[in-house]
Protein backbone atom coordinates (compact mmCIF):
# COMPACT_ATOMS: atom_id res chain seq x y z
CA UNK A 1 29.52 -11.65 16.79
CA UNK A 2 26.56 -9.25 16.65
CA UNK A 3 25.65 -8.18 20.05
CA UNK A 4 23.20 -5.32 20.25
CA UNK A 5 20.22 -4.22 21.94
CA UNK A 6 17.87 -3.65 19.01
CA UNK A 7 17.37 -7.89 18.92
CA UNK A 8 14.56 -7.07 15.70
CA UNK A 9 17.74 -6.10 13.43
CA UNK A 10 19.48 -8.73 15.15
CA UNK A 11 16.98 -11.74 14.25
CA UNK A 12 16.58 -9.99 11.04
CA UNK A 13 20.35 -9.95 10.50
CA UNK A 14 20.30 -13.47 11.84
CA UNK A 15 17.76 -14.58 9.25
CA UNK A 16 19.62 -13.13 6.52
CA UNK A 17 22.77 -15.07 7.72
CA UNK A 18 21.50 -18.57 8.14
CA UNK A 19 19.53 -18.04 4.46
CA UNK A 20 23.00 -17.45 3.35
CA UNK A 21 24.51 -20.36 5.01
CA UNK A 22 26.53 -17.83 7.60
CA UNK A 23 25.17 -19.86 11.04
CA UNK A 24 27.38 -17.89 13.60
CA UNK A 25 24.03 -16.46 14.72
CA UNK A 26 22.66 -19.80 15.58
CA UNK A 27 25.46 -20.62 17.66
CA UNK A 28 25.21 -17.50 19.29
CA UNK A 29 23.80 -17.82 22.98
CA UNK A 30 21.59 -14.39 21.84
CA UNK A 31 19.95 -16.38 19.26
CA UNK A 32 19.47 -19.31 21.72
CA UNK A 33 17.70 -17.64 24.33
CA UNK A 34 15.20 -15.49 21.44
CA UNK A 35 14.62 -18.85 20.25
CA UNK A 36 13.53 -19.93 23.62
CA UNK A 37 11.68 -17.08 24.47
């Protein structure tokens, strides 16, 4: 999984992924807790 400070690249890379059908990143807890914020 992609766990890194710079969390811009990371929802960027994140976007990419679910576009592409790739949801790891939106079972990550990461992308939970940006989405809550």
């Amino acid at each position: 999984m992609y766990y890194r400070d710079d969390t811009k690249d990371l929802e960027e890379l994140c976007d990419i992924l679910d576009k592409t059908d790739m949801s790891i990143c939106s079972k990550s807890p990461m992308r939970e807790a940006n989405t809550l914020q």
